[in-house]
C-alpha atoms as a PDB file:
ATOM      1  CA  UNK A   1       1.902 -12.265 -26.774  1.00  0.00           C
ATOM      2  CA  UNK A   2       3.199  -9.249 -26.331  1.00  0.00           C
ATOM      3  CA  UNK A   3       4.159  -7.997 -22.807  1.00  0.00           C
ATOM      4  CA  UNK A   4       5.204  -4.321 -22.192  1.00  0.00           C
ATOM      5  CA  UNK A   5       5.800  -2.277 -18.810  1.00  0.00           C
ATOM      6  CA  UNK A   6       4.790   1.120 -18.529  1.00  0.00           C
ATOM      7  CA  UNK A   7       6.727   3.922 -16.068  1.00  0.00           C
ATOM      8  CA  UNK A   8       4.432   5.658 -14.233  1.00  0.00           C
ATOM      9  CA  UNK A   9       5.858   8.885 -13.714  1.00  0.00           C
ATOM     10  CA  UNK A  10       3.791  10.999 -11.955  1.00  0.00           C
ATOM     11  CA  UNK A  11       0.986   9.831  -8.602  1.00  0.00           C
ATOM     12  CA  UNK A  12      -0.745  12.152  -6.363  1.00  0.00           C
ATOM     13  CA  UNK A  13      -2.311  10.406  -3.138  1.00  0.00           C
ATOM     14  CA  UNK A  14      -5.172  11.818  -0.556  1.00  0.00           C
ATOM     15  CA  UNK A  15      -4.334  10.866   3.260  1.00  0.00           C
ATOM     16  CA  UNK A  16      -6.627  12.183   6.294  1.00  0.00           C
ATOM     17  CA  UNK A  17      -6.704  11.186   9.924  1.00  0.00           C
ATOM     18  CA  UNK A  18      -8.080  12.525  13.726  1.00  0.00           C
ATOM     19  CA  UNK A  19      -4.311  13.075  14.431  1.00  0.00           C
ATOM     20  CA  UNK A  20      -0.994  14.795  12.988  1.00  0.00           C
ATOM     21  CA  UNK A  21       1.478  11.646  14.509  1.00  0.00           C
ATOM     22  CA  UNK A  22      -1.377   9.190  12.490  1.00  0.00           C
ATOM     23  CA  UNK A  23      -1.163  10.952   9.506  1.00  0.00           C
ATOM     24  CA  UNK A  24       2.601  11.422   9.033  1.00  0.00           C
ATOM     25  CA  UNK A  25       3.047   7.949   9.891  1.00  0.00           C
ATOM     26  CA  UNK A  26       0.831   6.628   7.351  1.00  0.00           C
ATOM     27  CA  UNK A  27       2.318   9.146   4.678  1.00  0.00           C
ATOM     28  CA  UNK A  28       5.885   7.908   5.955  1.00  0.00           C
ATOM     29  CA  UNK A  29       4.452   4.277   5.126  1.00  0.00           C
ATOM     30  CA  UNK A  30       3.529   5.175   1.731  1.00  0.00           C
ATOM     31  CA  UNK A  31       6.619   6.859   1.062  1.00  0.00           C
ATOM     32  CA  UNK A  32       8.503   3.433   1.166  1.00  0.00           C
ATOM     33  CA  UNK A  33       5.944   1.614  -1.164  1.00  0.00           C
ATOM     34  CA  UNK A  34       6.352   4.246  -3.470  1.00  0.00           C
ATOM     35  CA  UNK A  35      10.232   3.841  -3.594  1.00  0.00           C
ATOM     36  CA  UNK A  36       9.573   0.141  -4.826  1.00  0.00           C
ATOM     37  CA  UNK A  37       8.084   1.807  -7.780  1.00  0.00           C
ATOM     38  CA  UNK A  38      10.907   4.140  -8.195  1.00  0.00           C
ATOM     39  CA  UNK A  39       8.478   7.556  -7.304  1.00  0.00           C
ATOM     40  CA  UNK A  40      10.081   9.907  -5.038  1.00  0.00           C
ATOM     41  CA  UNK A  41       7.604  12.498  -2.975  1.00  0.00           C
ATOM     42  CA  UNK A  42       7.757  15.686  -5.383  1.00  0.00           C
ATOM     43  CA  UNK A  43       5.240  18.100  -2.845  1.00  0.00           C
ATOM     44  CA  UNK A  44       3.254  17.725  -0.026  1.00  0.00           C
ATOM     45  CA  UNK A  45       0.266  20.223   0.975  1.00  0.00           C
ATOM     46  CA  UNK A  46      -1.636  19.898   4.279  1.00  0.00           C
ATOM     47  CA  UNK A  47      -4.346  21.248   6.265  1.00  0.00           C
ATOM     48  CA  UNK A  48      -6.233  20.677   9.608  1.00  0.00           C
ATOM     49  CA  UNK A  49     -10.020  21.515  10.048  1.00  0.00           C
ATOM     50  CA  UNK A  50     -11.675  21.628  13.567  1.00  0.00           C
ATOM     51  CA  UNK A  51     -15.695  21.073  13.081  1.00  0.00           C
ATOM     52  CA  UNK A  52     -18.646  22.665  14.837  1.00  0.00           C
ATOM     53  CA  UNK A  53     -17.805  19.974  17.945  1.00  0.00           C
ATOM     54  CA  UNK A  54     -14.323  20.946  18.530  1.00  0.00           C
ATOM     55  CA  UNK A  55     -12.616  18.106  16.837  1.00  0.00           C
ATOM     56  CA  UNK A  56      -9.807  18.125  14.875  1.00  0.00           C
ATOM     57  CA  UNK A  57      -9.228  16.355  11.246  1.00  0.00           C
ATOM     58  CA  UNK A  58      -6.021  16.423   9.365  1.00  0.00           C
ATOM     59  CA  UNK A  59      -5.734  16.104   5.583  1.00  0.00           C
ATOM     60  CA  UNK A  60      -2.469  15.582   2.840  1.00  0.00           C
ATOM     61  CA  UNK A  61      -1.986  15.662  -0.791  1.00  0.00           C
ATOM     62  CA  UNK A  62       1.303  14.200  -1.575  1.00  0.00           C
ATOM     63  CA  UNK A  63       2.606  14.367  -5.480  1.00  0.00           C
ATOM     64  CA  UNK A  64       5.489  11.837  -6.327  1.00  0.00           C
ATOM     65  CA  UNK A  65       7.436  11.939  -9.344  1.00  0.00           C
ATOM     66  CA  UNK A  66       9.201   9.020 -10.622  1.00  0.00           C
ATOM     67  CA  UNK A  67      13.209   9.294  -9.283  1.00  0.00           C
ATOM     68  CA  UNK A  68      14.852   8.483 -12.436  1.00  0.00           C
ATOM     69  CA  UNK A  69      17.393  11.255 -14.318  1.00  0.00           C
END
C-alpha cells in the first residue's frame, strides 16, 4: 500500500454574514485552521450589499497560499 501526502498550495474560501464584527471574526477563525495546514491568507476582497428592506449583508473571498519558501 502505498500512502502519499499531497501539499495543497493554493485555497480560496467564501464567508458572508448580517454584520462586519461576525464576519471578520469568523475569517480570523479560519485563518488559524488554515495555519495547521501551512496556508497563509494571500488576498482578501470584500463587499457589503444593503437590499430593497434596508438590511445590510457582508461578503469575503479570502485566497491562501501555502507559507512554505
Amino acid at each position: 500500500m502505498k500512502f502519499q501526502l499531497d501539499l495543497i498550495e493554493d485555497k480560496v474560501e467564501f464567508y458572508e454574514a448580517l454584520d462586519i464584527k461576525t464576519l471578520e471574526k469568523n475569517i480570523n477563525q479560519q485563518i488559524e485552521v488554515n495555519k495547521a495546514i501551512l496556508l497563509k491568507v494571500h488576498s482578501v476582497s470584500h463587499q457589503m450589499h444593503v437590499d430593497d428592506n434596508g438590511r445590510t449583508y457582508y461578503s469575503a473571498v479570502v485566497h491562501y497560499k501555502t507559507s512554505r519558501g
